[in-house]
N, C-alpha and C. Protein backbone atom coordinates (compact mmCIF):
# COMPACT_ATOMS: atom_id res chain seq x y z
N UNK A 1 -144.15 -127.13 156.13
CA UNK A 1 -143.77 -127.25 157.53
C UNK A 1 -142.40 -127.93 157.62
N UNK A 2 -141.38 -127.70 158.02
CA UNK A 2 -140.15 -127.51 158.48
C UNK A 2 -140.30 -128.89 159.70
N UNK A 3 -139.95 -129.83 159.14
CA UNK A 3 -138.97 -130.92 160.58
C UNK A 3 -138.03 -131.89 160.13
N UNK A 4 -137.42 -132.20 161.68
CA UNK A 4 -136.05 -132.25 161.42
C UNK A 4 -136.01 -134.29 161.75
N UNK A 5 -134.69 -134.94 161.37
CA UNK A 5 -134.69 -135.96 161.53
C UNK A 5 -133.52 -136.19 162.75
N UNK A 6 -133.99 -137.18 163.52
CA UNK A 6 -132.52 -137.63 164.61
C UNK A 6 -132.05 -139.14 164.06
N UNK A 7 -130.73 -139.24 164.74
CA UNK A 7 -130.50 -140.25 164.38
C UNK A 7 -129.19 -140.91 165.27
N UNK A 8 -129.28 -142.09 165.64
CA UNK A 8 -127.73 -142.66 166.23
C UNK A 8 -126.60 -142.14 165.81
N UNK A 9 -125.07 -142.21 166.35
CA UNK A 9 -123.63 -141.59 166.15
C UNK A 9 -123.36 -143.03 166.50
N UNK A 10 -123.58 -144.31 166.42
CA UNK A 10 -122.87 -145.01 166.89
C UNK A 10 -121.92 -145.46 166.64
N UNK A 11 -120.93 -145.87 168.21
CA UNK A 11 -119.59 -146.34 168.02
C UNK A 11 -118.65 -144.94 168.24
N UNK A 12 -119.59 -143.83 168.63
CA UNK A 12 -118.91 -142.19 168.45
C UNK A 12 -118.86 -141.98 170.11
N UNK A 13 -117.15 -141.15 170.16
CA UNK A 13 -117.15 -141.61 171.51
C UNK A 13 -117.51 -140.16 171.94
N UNK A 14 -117.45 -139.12 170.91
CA UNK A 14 -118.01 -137.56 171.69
C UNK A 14 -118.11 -136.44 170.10
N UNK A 15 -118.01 -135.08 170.43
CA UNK A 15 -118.37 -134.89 169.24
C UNK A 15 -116.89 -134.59 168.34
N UNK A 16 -115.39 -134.35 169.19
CA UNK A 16 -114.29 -134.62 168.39
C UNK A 16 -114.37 -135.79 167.61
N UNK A 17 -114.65 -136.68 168.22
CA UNK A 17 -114.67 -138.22 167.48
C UNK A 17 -115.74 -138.23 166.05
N UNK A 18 -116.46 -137.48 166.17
CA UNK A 18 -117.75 -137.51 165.44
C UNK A 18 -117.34 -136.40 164.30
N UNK A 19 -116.42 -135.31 164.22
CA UNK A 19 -115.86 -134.88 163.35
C UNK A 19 -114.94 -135.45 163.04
N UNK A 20 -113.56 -135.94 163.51
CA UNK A 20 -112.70 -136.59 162.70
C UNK A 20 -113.20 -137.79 162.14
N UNK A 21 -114.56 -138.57 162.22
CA UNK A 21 -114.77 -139.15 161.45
C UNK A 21 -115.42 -139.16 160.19
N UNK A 22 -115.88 -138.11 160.11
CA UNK A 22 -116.84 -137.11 159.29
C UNK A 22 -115.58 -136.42 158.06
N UNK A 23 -114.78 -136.23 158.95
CA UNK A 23 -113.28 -135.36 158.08
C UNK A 23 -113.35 -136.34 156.65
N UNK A 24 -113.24 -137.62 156.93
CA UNK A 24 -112.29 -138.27 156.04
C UNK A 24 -113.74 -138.76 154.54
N UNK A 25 -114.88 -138.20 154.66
CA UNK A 25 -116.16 -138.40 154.17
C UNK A 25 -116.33 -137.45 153.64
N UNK A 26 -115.80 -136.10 154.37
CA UNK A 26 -116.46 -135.05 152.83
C UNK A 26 -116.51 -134.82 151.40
N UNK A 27 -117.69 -134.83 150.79
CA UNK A 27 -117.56 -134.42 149.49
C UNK A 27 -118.05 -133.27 148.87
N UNK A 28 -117.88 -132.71 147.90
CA UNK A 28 -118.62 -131.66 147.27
C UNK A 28 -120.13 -132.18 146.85
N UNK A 29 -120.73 -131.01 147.37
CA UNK A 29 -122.55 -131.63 147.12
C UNK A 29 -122.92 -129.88 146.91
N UNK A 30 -123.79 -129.44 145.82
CA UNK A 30 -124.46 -128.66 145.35
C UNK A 30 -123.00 -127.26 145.76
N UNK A 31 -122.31 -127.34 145.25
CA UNK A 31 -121.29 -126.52 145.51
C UNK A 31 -120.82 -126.57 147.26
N UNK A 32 -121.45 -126.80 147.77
CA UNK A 32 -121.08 -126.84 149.31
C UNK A 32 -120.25 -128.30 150.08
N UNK A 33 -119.82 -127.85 150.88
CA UNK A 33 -119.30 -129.49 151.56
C UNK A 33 -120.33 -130.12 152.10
N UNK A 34 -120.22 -131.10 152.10
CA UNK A 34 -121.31 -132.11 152.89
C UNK A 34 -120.63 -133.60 153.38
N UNK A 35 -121.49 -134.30 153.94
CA UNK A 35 -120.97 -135.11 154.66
C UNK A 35 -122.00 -136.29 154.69
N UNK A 36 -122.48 -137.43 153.78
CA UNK A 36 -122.78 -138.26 153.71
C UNK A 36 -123.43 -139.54 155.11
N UNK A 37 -124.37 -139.39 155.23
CA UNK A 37 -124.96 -140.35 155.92
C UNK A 37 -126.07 -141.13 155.74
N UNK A 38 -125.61 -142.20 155.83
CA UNK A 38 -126.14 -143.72 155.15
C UNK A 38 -127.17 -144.13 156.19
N UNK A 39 -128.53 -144.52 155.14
CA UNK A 39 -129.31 -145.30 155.79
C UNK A 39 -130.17 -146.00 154.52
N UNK A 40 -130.84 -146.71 155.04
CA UNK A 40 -132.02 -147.66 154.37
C UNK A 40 -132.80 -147.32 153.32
N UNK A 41 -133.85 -145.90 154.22
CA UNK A 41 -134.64 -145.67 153.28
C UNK A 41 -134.43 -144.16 153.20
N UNK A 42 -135.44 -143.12 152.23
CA UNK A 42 -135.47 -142.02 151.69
C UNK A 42 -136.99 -141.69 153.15
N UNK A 43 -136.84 -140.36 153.77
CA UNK A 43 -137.98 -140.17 154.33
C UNK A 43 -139.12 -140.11 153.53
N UNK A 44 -140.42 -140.41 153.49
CA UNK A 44 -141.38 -139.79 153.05
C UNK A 44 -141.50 -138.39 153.31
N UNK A 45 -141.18 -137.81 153.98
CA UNK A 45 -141.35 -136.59 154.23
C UNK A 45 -139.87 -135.70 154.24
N UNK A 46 -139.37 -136.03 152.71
CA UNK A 46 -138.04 -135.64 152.89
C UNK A 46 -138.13 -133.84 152.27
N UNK A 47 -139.13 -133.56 151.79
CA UNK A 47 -139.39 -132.26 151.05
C UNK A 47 -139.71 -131.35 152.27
N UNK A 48 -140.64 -131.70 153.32
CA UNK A 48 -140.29 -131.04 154.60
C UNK A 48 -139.10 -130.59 155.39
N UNK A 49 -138.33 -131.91 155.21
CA UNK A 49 -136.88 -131.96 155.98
C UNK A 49 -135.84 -131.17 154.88
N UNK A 50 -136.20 -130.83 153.70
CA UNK A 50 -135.34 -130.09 153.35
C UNK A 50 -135.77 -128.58 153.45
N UNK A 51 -136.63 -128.33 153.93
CA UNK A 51 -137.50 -127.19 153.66
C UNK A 51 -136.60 -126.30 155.49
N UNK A 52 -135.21 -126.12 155.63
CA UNK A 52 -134.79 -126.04 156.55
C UNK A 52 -134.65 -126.95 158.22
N UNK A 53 -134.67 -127.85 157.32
CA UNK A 53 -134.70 -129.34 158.34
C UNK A 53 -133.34 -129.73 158.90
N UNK A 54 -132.90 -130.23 160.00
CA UNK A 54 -131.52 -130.68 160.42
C UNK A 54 -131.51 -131.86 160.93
N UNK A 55 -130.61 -132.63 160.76
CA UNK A 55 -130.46 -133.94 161.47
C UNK A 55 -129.76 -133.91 162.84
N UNK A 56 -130.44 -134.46 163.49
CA UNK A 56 -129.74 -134.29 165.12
C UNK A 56 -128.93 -135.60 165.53
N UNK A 57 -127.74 -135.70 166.25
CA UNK A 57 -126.90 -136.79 166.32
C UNK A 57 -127.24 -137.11 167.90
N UNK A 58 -127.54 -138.73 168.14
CA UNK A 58 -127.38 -138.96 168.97
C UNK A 58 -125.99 -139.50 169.45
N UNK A 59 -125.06 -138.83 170.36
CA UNK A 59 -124.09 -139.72 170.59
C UNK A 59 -123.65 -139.83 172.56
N UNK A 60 -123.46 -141.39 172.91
CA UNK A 60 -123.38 -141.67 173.73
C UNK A 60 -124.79 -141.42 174.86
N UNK A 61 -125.79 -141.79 174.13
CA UNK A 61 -127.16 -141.26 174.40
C UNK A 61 -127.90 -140.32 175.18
N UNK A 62 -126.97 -139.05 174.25
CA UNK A 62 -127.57 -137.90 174.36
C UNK A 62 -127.59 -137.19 173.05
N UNK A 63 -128.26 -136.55 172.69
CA UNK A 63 -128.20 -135.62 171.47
C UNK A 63 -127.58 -134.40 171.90
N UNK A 64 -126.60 -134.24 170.95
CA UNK A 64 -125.38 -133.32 171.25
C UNK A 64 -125.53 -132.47 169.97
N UNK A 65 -125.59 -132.99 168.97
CA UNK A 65 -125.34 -132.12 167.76
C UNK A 65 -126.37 -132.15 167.11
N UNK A 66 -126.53 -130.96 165.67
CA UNK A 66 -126.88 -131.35 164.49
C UNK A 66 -126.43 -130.91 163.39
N UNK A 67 -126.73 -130.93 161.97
CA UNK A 67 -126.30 -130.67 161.05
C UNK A 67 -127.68 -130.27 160.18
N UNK A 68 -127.08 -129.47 159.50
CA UNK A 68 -128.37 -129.05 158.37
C UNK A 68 -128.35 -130.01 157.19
N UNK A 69 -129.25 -130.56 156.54
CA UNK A 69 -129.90 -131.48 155.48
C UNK A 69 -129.94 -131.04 154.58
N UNK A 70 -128.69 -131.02 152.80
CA UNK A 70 -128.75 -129.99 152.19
C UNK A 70 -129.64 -131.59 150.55
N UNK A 71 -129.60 -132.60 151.17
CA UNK A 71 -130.55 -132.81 150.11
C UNK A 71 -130.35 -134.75 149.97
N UNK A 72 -130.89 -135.00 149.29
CA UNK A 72 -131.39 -136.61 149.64
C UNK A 72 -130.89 -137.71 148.13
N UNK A 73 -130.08 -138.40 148.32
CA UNK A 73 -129.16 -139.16 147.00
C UNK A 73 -129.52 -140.42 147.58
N UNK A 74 -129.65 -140.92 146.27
CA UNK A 74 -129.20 -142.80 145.84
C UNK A 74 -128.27 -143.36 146.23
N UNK A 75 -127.60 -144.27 146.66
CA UNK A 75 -126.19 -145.02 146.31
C UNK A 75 -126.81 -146.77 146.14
N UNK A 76 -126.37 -147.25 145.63
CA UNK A 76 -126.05 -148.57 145.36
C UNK A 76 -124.82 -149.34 146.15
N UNK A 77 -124.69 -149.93 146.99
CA UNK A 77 -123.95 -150.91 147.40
C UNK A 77 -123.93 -152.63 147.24
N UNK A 78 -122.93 -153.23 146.80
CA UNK A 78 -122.90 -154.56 146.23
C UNK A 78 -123.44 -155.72 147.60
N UNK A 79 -122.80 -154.96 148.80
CA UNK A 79 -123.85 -155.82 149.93
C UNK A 79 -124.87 -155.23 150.65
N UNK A 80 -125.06 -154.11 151.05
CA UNK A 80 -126.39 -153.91 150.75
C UNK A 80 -127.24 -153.20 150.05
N UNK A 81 -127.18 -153.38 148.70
CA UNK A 81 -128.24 -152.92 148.05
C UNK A 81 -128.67 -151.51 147.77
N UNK A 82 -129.68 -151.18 147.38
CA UNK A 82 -130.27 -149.68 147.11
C UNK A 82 -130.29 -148.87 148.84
N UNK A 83 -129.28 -147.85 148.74
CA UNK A 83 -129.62 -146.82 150.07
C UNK A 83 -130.09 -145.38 149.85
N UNK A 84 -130.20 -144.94 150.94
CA UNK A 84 -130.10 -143.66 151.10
C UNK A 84 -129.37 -142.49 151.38
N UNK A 85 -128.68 -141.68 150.58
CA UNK A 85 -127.41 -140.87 151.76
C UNK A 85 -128.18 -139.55 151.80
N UNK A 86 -128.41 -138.75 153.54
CA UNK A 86 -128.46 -138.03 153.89
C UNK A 86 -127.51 -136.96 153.54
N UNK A 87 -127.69 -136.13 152.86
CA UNK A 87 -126.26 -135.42 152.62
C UNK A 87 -126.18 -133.76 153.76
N UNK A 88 -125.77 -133.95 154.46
CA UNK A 88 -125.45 -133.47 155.85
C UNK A 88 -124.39 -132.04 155.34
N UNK A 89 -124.79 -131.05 155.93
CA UNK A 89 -123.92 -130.03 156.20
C UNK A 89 -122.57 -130.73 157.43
N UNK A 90 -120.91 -129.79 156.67
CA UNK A 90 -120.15 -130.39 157.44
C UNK A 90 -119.99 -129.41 158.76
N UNK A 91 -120.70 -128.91 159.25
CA UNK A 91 -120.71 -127.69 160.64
C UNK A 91 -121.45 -128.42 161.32
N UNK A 92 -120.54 -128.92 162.43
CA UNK A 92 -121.50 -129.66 163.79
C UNK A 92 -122.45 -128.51 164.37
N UNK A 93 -123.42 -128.34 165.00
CA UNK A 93 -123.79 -126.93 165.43
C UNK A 93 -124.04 -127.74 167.18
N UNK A 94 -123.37 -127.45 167.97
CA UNK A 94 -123.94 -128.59 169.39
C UNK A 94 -124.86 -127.89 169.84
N UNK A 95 -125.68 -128.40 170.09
CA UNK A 95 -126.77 -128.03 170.75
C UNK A 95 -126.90 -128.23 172.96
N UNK A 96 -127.97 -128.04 173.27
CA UNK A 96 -127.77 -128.46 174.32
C UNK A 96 -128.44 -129.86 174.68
N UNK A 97 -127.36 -130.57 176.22
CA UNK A 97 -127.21 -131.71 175.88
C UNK A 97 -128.81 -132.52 176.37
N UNK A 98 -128.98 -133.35 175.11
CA UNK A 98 -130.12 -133.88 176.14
C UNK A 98 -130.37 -135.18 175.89
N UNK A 99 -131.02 -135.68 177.38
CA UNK A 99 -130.97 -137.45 177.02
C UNK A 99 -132.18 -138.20 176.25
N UNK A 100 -131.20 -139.02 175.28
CA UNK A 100 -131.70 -139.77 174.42
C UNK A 100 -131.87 -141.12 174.53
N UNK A 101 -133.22 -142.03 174.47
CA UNK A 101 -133.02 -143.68 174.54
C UNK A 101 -132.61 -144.21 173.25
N UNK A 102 -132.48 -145.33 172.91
CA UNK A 102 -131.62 -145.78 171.30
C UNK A 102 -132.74 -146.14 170.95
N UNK A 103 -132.59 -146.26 169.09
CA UNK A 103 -133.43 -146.53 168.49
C UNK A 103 -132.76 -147.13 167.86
N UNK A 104 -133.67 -147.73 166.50
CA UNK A 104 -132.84 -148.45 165.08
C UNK A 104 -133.24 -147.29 163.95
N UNK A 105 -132.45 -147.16 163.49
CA UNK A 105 -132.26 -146.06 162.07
C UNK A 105 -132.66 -144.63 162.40
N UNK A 106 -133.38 -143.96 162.02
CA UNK A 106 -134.05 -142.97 161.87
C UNK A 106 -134.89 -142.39 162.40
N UNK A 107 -135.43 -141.43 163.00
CA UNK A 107 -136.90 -140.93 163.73
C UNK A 107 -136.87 -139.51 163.12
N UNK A 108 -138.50 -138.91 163.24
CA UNK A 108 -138.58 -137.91 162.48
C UNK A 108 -138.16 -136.79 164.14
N UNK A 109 -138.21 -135.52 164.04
CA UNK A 109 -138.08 -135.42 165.40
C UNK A 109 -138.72 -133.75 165.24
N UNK A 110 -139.60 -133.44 165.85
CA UNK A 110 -140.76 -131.98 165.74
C UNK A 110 -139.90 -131.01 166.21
N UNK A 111 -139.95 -130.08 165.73
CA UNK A 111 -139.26 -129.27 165.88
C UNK A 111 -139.61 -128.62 167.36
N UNK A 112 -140.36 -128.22 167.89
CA UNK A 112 -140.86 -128.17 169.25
C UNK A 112 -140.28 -128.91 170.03
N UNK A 113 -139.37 -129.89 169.68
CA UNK A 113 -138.61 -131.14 170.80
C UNK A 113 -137.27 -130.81 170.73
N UNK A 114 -136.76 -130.29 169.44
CA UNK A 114 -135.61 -130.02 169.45
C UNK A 114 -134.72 -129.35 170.14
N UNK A 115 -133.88 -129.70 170.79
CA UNK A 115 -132.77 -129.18 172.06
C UNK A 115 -132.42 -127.56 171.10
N UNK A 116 -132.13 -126.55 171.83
CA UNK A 116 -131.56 -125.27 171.20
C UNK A 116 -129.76 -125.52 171.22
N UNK A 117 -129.46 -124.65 170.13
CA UNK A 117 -128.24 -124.52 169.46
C UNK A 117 -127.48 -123.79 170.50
N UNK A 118 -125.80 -124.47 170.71
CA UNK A 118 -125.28 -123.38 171.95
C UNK A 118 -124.13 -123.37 171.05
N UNK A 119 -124.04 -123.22 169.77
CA UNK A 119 -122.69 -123.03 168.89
C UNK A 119 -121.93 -123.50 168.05
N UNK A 120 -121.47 -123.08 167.25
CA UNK A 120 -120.83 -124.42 166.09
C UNK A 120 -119.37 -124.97 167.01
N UNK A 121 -119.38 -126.46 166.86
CA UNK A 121 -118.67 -127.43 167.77
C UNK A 121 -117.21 -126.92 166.90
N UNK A 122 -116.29 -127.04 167.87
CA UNK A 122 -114.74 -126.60 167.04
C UNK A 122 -114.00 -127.50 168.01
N UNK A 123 -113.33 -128.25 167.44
CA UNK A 123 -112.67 -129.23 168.07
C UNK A 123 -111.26 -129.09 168.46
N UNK A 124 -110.96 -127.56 168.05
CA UNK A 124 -109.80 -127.21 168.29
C UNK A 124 -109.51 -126.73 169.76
N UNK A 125 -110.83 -126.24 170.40
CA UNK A 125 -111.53 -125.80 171.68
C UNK A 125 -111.18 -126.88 172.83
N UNK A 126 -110.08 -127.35 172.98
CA UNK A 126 -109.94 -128.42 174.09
C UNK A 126 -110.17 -128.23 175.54
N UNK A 127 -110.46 -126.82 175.81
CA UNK A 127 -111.13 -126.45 177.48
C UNK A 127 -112.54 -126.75 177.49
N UNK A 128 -113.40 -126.99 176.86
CA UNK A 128 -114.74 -127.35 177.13
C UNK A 128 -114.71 -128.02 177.69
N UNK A 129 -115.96 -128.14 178.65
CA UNK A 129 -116.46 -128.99 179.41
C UNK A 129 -117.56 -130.01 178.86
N UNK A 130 -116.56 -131.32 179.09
CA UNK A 130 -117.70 -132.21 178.83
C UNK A 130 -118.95 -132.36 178.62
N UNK A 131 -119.71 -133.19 177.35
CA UNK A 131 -121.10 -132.57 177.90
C UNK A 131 -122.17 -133.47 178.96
N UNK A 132 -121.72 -134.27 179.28
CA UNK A 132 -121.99 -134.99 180.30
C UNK A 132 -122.19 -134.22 181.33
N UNK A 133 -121.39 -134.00 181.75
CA UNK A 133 -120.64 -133.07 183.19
C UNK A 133 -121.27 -131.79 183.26
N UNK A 134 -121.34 -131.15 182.02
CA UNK A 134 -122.13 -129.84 181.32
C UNK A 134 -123.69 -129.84 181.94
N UNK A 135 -124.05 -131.53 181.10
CA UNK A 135 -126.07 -131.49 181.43
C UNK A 135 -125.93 -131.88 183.25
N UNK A 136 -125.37 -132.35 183.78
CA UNK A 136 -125.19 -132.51 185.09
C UNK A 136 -125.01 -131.31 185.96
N UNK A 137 -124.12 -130.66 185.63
CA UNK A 137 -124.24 -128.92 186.35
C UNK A 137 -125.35 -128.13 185.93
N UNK A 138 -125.56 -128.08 184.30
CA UNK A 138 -126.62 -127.64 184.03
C UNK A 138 -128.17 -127.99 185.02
N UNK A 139 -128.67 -129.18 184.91
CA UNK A 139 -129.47 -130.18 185.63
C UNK A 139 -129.51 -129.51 187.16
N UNK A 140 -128.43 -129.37 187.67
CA UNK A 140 -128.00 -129.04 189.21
C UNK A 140 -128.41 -128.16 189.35
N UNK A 141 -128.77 -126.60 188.41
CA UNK A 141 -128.73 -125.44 188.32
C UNK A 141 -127.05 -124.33 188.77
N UNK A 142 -125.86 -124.94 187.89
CA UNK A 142 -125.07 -124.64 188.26
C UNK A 142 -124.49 -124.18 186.87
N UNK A 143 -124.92 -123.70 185.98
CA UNK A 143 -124.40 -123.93 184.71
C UNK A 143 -125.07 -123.18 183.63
């Protein structure tokens, strides 16, 4: 069974911000690019989440994006200790926008909850409409 993990963007002011910060992080992972994200622990249920699983970004508390989960690494850090890196596909895919309350670290998130995909995010695209403004017209039935 196939599910996916969400997780905070914090400090991310939208999803340009959330790729150029991502830019400067890519590495080569199983021949593909990926994009490293740090946390605590390893899911227990990380063989699910790779089994076509995606991580969904919360940013500015809404979930806007996700990324596909291409597999689950070690790192060692001298201050904190044994982690986890999520190793993240580098294709934002935005989804549609929806509101999120904050958490601390990680949540698993059912796939049945998951917001649908409205396109891979391109930041070169500077006429979009906000997605704020977006779930608000949307919401309105205007959109």
């Amino acid at each position: 069974m196939t599910i996916h993990m969400i997780k905070l963007a914090v400090g991310v002011e939208d999803l340009a911000h959330l790729a150029q910060i991502q830019e400067h992080y890519r590495v080569r992972y199983l021949g593909d690019w990926a994009v490293p994200i740090r946390t605590r622990l390893k899911p227990a249920k990380a063989n699910d989440i790779l089994n076509g699983g995606s991580i969904y970004r919360v940013v500015k508390g809404r979930i806007q994006c996700r990324q596909d989960v291409l597999g689950f690494e070690e790192a060692q850090s001298a201050d904190r200790g044994t982690q986890c890196l999520i190793m993240a596909s580098c294709v934002l895919m935005q989804t549609v926008s929806v509101p999120h309350r904050p958490f601390q670290g990680w949540r698993y998130l059912d796939p049945l909850k998951a917001p649908l995909d409205t396109g891979v995010f391109d930041p070169s695209q500077t006429d979009s409409i906000p997605q704020d403004i977006a779930a608000a017209l949307s919401s309105a039935g205007l959109l």
